[in-house]
N, C-alpha and C. Protein backbone atom coordinates (compact mmCIF):
# COMPACT_ATOMS: atom_id res chain seq x y z
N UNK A 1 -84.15 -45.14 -114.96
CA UNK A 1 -83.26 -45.06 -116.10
C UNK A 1 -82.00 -45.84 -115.76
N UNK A 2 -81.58 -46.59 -116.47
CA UNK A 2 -80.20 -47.52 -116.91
C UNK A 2 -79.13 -46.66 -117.56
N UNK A 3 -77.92 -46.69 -116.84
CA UNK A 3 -76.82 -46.15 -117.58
C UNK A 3 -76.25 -47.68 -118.32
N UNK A 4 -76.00 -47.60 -119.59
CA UNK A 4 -75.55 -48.63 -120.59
C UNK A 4 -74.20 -48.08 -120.63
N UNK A 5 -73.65 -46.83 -121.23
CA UNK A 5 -72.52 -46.53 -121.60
C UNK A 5 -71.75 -45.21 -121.13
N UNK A 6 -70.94 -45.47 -120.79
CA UNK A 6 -70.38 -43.89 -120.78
C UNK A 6 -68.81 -44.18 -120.86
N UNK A 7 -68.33 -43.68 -121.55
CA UNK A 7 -66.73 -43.25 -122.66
C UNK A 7 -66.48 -42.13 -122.56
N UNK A 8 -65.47 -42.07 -121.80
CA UNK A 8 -64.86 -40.52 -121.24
C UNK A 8 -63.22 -40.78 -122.01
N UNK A 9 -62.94 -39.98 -123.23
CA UNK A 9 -61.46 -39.38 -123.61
C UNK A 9 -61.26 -38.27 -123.76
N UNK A 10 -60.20 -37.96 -123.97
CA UNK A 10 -59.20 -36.47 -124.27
C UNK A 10 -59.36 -36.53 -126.17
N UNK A 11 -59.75 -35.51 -126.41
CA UNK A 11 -59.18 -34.99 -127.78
C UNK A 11 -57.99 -33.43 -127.62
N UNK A 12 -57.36 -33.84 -128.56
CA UNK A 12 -56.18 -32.92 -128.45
C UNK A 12 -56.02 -31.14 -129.29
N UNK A 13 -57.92 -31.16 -128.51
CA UNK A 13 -58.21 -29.45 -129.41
C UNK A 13 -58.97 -28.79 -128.37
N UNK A 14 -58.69 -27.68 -128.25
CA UNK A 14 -60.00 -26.83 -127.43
C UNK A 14 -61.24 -26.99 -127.57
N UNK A 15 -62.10 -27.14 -126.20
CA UNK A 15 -63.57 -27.03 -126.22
C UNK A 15 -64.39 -26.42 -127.79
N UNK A 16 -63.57 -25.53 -127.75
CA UNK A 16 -64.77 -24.65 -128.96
C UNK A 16 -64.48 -25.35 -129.93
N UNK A 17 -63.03 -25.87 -130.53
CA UNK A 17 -63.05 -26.33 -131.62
C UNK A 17 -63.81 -27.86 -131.46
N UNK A 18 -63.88 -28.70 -130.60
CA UNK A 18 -64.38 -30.00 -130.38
C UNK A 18 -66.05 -29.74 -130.73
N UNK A 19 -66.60 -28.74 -130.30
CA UNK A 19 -67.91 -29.15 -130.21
C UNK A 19 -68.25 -28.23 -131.33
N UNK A 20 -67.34 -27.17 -131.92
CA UNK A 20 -67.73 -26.86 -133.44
C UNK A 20 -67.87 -27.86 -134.67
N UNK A 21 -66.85 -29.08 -134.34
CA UNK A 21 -66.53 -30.43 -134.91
C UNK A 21 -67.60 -31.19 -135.02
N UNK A 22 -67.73 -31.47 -133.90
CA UNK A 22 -68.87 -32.50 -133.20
C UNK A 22 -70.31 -32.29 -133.64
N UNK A 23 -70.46 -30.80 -133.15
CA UNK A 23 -72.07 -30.32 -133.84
C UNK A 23 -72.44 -30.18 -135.11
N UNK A 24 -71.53 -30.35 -136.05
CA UNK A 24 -71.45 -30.47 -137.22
C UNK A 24 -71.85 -32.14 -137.65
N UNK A 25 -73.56 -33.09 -136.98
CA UNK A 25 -73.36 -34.33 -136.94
C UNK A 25 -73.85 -34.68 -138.27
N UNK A 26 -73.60 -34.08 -139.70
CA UNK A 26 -74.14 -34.68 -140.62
C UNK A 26 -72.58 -35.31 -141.29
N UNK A 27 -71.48 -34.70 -140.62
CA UNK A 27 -70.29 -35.21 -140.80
C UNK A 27 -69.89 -36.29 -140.40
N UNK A 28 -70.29 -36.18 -138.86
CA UNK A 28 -70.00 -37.95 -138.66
C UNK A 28 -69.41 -38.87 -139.07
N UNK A 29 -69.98 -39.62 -140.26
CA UNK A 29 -70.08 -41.16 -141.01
C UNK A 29 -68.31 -40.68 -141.44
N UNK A 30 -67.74 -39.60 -141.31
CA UNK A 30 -66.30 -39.36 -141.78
C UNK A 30 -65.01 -40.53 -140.70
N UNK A 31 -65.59 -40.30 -139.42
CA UNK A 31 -65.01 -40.87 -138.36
C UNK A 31 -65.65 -41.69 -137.50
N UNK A 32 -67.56 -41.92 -137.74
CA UNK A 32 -68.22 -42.85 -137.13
C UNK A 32 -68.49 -43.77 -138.40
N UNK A 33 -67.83 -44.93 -138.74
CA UNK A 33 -67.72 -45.54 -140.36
C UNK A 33 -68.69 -46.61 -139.58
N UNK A 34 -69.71 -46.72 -139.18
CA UNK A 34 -70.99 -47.57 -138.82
C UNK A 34 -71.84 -46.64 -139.23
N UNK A 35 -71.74 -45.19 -139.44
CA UNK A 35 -73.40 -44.68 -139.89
C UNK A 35 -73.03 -44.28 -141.14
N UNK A 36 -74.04 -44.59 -142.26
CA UNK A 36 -74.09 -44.01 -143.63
C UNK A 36 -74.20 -42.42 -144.23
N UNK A 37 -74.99 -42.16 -143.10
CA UNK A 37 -75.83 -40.45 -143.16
C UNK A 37 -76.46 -40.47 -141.70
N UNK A 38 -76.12 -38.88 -142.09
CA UNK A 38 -77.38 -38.21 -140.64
C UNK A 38 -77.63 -37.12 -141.28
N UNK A 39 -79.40 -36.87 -141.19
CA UNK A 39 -79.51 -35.84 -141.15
C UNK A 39 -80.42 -34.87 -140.67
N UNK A 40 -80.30 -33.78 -140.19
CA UNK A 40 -80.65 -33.11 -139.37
C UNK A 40 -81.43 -31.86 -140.06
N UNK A 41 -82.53 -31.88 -139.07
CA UNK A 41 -83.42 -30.74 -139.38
C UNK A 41 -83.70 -29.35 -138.07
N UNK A 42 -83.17 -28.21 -138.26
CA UNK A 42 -83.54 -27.58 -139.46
C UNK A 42 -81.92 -27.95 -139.96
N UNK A 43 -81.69 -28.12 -140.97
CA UNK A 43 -80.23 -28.00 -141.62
C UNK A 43 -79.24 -26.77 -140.67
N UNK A 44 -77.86 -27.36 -140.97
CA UNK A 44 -77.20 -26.74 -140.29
C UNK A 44 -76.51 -27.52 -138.73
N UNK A 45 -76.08 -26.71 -138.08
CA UNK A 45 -75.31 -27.05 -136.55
C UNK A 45 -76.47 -27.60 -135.55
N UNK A 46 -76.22 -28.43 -134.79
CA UNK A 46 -77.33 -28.60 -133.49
C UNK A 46 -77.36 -27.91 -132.83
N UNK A 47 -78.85 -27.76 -132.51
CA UNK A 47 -79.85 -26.77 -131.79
C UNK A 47 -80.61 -27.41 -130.82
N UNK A 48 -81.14 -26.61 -129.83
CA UNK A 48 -82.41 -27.00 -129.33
C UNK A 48 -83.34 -27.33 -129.98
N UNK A 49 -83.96 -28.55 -130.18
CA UNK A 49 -85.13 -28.94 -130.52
C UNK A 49 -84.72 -29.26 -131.87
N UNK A 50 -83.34 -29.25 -132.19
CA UNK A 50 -83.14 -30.22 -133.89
C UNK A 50 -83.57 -31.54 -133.56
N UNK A 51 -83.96 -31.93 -135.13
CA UNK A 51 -84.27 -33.25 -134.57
C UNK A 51 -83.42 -34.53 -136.17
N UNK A 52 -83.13 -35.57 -136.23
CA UNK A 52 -82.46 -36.01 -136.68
C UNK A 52 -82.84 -37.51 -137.16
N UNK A 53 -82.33 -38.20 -138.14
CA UNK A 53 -82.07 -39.41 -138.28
C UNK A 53 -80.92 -39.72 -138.66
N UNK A 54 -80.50 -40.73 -137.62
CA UNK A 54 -79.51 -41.54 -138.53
C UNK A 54 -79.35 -43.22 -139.59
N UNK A 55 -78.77 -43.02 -140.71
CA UNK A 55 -78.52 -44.61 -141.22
C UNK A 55 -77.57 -45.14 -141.27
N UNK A 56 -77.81 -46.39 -140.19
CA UNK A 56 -76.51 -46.99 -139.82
C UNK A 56 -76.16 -47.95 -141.20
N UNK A 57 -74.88 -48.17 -141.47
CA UNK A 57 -74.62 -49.11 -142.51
C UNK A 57 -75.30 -50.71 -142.35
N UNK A 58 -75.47 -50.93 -141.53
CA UNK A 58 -76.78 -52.21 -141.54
C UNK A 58 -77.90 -52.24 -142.06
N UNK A 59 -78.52 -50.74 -141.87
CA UNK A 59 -79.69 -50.90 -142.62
C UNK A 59 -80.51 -50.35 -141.26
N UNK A 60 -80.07 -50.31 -140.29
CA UNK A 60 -80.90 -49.65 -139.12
C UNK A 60 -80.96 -48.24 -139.33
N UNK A 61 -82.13 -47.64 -139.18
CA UNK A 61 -82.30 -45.81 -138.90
C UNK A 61 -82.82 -46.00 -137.73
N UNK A 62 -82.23 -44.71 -137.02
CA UNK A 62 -82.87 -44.18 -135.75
C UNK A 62 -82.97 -42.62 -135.63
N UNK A 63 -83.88 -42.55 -134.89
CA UNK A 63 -84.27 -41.21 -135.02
C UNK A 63 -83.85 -40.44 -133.40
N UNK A 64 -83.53 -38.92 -133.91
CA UNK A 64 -83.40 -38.76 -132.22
C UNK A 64 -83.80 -36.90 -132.51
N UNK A 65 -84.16 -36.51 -131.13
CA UNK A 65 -84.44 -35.13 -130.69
C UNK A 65 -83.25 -34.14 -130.09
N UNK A 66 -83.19 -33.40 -130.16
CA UNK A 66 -82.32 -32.95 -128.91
C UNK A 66 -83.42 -31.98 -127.92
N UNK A 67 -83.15 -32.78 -126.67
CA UNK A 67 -83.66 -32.04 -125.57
C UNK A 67 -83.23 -30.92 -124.56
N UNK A 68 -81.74 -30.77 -124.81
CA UNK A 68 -80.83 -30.33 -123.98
C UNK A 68 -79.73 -29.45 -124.87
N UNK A 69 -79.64 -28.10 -124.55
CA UNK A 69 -78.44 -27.86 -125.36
C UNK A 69 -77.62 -26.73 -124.36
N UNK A 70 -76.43 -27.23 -124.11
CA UNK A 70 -75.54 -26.21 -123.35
C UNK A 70 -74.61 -25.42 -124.12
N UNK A 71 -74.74 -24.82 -125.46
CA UNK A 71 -73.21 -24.64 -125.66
C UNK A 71 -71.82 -24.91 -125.33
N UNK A 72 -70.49 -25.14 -125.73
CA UNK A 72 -69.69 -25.72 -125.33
C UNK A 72 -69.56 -26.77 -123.43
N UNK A 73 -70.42 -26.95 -123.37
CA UNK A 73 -70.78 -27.98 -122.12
C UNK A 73 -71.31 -29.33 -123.20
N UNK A 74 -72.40 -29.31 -122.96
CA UNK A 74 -73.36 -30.38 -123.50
C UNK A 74 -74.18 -30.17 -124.08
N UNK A 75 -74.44 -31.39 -124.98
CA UNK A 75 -75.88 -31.87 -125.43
C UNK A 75 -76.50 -32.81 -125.48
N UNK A 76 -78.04 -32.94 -125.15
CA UNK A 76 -78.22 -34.22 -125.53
C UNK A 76 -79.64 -34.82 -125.83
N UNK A 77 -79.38 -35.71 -126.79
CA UNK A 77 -80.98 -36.06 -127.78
C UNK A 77 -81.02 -37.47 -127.78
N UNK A 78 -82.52 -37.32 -127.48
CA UNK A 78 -83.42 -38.73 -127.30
C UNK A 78 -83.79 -39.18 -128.24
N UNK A 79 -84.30 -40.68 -128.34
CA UNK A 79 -84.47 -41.39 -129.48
C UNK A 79 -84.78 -42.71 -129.05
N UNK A 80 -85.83 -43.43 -129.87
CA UNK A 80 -86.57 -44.73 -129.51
C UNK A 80 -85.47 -45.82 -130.33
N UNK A 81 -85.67 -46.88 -129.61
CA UNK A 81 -85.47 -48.28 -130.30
C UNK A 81 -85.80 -49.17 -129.47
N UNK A 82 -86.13 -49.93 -130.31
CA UNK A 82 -87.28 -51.57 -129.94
C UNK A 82 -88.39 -50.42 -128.83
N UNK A 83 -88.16 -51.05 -127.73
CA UNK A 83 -89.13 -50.63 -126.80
C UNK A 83 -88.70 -49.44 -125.42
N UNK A 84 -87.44 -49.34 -126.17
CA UNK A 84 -86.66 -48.59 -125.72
C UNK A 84 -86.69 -47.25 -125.73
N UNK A 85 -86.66 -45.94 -124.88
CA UNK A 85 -86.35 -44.54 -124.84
C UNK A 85 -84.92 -44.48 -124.68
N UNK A 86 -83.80 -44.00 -125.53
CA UNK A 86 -82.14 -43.86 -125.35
C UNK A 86 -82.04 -42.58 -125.36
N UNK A 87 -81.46 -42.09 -124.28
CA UNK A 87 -80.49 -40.46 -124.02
C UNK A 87 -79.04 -40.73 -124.06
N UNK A 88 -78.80 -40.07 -124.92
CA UNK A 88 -77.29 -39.51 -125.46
C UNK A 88 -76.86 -38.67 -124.75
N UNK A 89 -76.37 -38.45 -123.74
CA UNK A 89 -75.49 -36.96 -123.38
C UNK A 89 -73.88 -37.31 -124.34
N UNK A 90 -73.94 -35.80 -124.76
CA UNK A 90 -72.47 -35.61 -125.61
C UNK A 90 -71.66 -34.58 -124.53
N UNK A 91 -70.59 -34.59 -123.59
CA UNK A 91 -70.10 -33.61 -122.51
C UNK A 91 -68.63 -33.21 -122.84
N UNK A 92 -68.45 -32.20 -123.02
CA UNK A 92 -67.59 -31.55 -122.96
C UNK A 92 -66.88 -30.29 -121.59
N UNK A 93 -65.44 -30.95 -121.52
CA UNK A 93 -64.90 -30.03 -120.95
C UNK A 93 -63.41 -29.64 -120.88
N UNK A 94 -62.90 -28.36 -120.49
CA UNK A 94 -61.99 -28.28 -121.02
C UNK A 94 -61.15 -28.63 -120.04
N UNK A 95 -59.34 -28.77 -120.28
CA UNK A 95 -58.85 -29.47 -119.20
C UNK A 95 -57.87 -28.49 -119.02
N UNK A 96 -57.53 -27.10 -119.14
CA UNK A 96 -57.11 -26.06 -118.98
C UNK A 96 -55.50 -25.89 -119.49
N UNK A 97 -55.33 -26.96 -120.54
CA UNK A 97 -54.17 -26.64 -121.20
C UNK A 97 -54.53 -27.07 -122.89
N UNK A 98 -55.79 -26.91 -123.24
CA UNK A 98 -55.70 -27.02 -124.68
C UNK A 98 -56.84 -28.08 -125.03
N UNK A 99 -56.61 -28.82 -124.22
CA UNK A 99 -57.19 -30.24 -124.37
C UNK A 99 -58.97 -30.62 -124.41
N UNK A 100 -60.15 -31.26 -124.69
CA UNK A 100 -60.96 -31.41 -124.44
C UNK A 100 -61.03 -32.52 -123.74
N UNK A 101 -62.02 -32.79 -122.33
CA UNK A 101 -62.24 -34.40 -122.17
C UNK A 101 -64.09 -34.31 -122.62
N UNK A 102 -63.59 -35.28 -123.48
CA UNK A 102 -65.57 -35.46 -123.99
C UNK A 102 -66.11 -36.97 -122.87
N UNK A 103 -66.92 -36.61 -122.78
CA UNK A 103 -67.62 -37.70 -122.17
C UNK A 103 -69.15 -37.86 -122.48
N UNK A 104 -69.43 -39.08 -123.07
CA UNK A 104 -70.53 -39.68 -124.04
C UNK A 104 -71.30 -40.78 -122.91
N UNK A 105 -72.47 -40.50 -122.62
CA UNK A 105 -73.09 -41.26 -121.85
C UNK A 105 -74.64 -41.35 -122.74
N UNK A 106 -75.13 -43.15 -122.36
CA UNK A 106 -75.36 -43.36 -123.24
C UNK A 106 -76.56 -44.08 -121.86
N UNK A 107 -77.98 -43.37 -121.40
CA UNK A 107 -78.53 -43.93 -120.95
C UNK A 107 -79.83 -44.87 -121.59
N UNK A 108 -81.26 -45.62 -120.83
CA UNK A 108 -81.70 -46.03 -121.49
C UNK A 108 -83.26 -46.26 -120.43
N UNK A 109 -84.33 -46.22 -120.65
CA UNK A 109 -85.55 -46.34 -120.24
C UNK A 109 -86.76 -47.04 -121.10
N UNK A 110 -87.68 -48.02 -120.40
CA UNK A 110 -88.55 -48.33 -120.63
C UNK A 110 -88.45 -50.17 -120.72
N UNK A 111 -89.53 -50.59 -121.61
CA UNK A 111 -89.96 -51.65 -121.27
C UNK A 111 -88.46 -52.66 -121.62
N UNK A 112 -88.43 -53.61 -120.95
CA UNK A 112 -87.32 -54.34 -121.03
C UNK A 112 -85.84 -53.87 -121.36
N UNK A 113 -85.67 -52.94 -120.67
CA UNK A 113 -84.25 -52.11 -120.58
C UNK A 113 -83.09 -52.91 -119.93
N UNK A 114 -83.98 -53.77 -119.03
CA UNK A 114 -82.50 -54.56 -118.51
C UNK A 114 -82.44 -55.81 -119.29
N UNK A 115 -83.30 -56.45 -120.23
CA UNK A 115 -82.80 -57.33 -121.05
C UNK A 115 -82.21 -56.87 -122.68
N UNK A 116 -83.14 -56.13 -123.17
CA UNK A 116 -82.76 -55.53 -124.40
C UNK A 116 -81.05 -54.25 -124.29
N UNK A 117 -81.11 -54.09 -123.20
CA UNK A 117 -80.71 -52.52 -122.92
C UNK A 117 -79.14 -53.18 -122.99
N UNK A 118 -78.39 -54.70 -122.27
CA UNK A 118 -77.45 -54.66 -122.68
C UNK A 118 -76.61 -55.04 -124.03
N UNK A 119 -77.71 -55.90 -124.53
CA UNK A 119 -77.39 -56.02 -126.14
C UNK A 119 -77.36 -55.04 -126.79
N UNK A 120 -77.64 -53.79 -126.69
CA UNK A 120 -77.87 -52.41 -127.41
C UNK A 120 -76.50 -51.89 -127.04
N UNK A 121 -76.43 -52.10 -125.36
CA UNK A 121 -75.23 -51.66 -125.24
C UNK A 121 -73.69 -52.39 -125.48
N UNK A 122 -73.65 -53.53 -126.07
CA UNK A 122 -72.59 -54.36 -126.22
C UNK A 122 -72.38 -53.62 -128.03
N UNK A 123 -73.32 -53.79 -128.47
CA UNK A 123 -72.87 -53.88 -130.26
C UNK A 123 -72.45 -51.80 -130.19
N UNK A 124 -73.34 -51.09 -129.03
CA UNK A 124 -73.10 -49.47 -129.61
C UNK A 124 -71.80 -49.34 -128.83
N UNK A 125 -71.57 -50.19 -127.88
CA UNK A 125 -69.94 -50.21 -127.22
C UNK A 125 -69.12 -50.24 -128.21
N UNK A 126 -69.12 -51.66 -129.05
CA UNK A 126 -68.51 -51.99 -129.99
C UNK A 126 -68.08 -50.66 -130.96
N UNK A 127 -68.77 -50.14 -131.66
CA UNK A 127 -69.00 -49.15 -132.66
C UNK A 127 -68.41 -48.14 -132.26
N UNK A 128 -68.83 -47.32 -130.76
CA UNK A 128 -67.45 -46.44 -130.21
C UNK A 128 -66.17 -46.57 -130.06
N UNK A 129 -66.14 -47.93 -129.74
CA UNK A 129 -64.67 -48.27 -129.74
C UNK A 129 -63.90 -47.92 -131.13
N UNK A 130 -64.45 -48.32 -131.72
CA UNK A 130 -63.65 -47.83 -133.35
C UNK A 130 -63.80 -46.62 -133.48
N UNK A 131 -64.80 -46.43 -133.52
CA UNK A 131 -65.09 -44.35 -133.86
C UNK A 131 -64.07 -43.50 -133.41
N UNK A 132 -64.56 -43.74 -131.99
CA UNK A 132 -63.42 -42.36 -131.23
C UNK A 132 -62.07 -42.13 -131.79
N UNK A 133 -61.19 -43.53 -132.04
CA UNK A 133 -59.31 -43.21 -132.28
C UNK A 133 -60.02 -42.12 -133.69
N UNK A 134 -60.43 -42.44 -134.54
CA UNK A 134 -61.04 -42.35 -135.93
C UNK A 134 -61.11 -40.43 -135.60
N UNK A 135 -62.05 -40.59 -134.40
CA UNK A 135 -62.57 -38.73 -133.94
C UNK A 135 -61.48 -37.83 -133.68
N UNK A 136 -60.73 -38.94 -132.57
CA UNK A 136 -59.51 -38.01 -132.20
C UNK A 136 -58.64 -37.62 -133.70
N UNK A 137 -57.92 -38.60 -134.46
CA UNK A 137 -57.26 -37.96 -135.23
C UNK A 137 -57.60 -36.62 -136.14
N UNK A 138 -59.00 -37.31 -136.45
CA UNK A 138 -59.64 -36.20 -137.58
C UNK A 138 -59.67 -35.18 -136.70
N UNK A 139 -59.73 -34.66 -135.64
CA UNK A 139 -59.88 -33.19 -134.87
C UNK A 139 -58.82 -32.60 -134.86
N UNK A 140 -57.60 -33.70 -134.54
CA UNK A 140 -55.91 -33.17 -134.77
C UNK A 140 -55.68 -32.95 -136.06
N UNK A 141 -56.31 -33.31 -136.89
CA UNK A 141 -55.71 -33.09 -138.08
C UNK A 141 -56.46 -31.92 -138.72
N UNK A 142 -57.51 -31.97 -138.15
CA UNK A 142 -58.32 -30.50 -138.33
C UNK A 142 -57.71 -28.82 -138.24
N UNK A 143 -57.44 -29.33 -136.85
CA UNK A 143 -57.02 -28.11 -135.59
C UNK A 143 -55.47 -28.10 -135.52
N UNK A 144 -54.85 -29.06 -135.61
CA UNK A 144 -53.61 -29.15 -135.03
C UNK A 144 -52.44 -28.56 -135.59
């Protein structure tokens, strides 16, 4: 497995409120303005074994599982593209004065991972970069 990405910031709300936020991913497209919709089955918050699509405003859908669920720690769900297997870890932790540091790692497996795997990871770099300022405010302005 290839690590492509990992983006470690501070949001300026407690653990519980971050990943009450966060798990709420049919909201998203509010502060990730690259996806159109997500949506998640069974309806409702992420779970073990929800499973999901998203539509990116290009016109790309991807689909993903969740394999992993920690409550306020982590989560994280798998999902194909091109020839690709991609794991998402979503990590949370708290920094003992209020604060969350999330950290988003963004690995990748299978056939041509080291040629495909950094173009995947240049344009989904791209797309975080905008998102997150976008995440942080909306959580402060949520919570704050």
């Amino acid at each position: 497995m290839l690590t492509l990405i990992k983006r470690e910031f501070v949001v300026e709300v407690p653990v519980r409120q971050a990943w009450s936020h966060l798990a709420r991913v049919t909201a998203w497209p509010s502060w990730a303005r690259h996806i159109r919709t997500i949506e998640v089955e069974p309806v409702g918050d992420l779970r073990l074994g929800s499973k999901g699509r998203i539509h990116l405003r290009n016109g790309i859908r991807s689909e993903f599982r969740v394999v992993e669920f920690s409550p306020y720690s982590n989560w994280k769900w798998v999902g194909p593209f091109l020839w690709l297997t991609v794991h998402y870890d979503h990590r949370f932790e708290p920094d003992g004065i209020g604060r969350t540091r999330l950290t988003w790692i963004v690995d990748a497996e299978g056939f041509g991972v080291s040629v495909v795997g950094w173009l995947f990871a240049k344009v989904y770099s791209s797309s975080m970069e905008r998102a997150i300022p976008h995440l942080a405010v909306e959580m402060t302005e949520c919570f704050g």
